[in-house]
Protein backbone atom coordinates (compact mmCIF):
# COMPACT_ATOMS: atom_id res chain seq x y z
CA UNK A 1 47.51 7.54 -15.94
CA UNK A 2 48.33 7.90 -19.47
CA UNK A 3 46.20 8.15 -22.12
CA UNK A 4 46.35 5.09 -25.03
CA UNK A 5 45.51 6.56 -28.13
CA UNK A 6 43.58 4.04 -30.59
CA UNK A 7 45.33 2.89 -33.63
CA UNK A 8 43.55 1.89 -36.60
CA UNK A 9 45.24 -1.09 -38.76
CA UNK A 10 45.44 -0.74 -41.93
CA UNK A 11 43.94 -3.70 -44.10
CA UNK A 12 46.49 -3.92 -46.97
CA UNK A 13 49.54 -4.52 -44.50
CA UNK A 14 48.46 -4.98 -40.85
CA UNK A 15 50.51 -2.10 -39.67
CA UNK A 16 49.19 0.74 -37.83
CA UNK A 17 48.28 3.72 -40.05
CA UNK A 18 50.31 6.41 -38.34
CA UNK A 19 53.68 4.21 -38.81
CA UNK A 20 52.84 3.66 -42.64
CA UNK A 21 54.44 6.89 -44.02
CA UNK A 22 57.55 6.72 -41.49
CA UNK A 23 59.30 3.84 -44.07
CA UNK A 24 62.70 4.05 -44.91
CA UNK A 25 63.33 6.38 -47.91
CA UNK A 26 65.04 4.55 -51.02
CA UNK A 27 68.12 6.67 -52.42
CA UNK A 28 68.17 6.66 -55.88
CA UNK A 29 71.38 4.66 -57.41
CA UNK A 30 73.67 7.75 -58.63
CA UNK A 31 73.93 7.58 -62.41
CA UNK A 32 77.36 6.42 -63.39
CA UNK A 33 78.97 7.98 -66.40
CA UNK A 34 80.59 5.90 -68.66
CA UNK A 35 84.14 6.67 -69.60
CA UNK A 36 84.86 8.47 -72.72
CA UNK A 37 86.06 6.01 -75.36
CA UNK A 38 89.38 6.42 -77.72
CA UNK A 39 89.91 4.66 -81.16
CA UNK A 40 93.61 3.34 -81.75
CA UNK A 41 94.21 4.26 -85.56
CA UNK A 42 96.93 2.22 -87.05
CA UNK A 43 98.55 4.01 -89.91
CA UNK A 44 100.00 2.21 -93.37
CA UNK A 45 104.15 2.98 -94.22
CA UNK A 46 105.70 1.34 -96.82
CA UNK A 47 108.03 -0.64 -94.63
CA UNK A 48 106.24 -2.66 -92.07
CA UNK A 49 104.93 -5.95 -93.45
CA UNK A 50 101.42 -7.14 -94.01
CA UNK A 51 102.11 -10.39 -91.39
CA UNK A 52 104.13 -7.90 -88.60
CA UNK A 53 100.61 -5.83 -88.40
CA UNK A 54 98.54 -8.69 -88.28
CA UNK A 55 100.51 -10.31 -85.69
CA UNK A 56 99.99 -7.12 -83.98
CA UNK A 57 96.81 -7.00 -84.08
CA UNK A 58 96.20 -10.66 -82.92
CA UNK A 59 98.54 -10.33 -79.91
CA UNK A 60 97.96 -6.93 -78.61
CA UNK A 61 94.59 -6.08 -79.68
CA UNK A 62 92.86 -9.48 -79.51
CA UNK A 63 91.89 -9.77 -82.51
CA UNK A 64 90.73 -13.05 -84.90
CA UNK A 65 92.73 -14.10 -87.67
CA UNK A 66 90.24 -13.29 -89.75
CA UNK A 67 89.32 -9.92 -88.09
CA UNK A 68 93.15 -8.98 -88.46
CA UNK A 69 93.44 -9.53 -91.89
CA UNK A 70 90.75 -7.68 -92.71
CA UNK A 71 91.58 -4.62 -90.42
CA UNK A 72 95.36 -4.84 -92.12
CA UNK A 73 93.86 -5.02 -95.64
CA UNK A 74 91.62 -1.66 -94.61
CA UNK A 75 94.88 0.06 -93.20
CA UNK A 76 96.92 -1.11 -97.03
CA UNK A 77 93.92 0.36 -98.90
CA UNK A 78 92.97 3.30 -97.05
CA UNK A 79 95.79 4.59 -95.49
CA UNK A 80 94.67 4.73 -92.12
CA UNK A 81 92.28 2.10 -89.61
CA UNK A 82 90.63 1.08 -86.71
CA UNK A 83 92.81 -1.78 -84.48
CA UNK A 84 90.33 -1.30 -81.21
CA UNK A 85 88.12 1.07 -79.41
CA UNK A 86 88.89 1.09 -75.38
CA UNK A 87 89.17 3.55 -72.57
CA UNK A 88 92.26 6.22 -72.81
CA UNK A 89 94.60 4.50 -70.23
CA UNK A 90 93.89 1.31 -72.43
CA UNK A 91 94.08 2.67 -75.55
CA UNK A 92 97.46 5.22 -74.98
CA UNK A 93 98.86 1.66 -73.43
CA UNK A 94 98.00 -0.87 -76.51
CA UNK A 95 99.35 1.60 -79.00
CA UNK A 96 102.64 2.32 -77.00
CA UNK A 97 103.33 -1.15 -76.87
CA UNK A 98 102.45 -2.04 -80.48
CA UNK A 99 105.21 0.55 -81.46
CA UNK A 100 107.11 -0.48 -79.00
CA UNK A 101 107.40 -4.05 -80.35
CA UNK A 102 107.61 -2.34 -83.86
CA UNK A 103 111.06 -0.55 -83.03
CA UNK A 104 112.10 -3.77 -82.09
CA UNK A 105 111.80 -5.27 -85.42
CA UNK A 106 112.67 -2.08 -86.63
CA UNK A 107 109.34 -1.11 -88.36
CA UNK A 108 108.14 2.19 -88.60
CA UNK A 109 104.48 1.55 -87.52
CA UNK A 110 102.91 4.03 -86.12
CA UNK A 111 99.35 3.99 -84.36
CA UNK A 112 97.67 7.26 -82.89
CA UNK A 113 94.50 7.48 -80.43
CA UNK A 114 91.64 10.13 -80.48
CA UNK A 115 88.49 10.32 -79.37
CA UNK A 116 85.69 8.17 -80.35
């Protein structure tokens, strides 16, 4: 006959005490890196008009009314400005199409993207 080993239960959980430190190990969640980010710089010419850029800016890059105008009225004053910050696929894509639409009209925007 075989031997019955005694098991103690353990008061906290009512489980035996030999099968408390055989539980399932938890894997920790792998860190996900976010993706690098890329600012599309729109860049003032002489040529495109103040409405052309801020329709640009609402329809391609979301933005307000408000929000446009004042992003335009940075780009007249400084030269160079911020339309949107966004992933490079994103980014490479909104500024392609901005100019895109620009040539159309025949305006000589120009927007770049770099790194944020």
């Amino acid at each position: 006959m075989s031997e019955r080993l005694p098991i103690q239960m353990s008061s906290d959980d009512r489980r035996p005490d030999r099968e408390r430190d055989s539980g399932t190990l938890l894997k920790e969640k792998p860190k996900i890196k976010k993706p690098p980010m890329y600012r599309v710089l729109l860049h003032n010419d002489d040529y495109t008009t103040r409405e052309f850029v801020v329709m640009v800016l609402q329809d391609i890059f979301r933005k307000s009314e408000s929000d446009a105008v004042q992003i335009m009225m940075h780009v007249h004053t400084n030269g160079v400005g911020v339309a949107g910050v966004y992933t490079f696929e994103v980014a490479e894509a909104k500024a392609e199409k901005s100019m895109a639409i620009a040539r159309k009209f025949e305006y000589p925007l120009q927007l770049t993207v770099e790194a944020d």
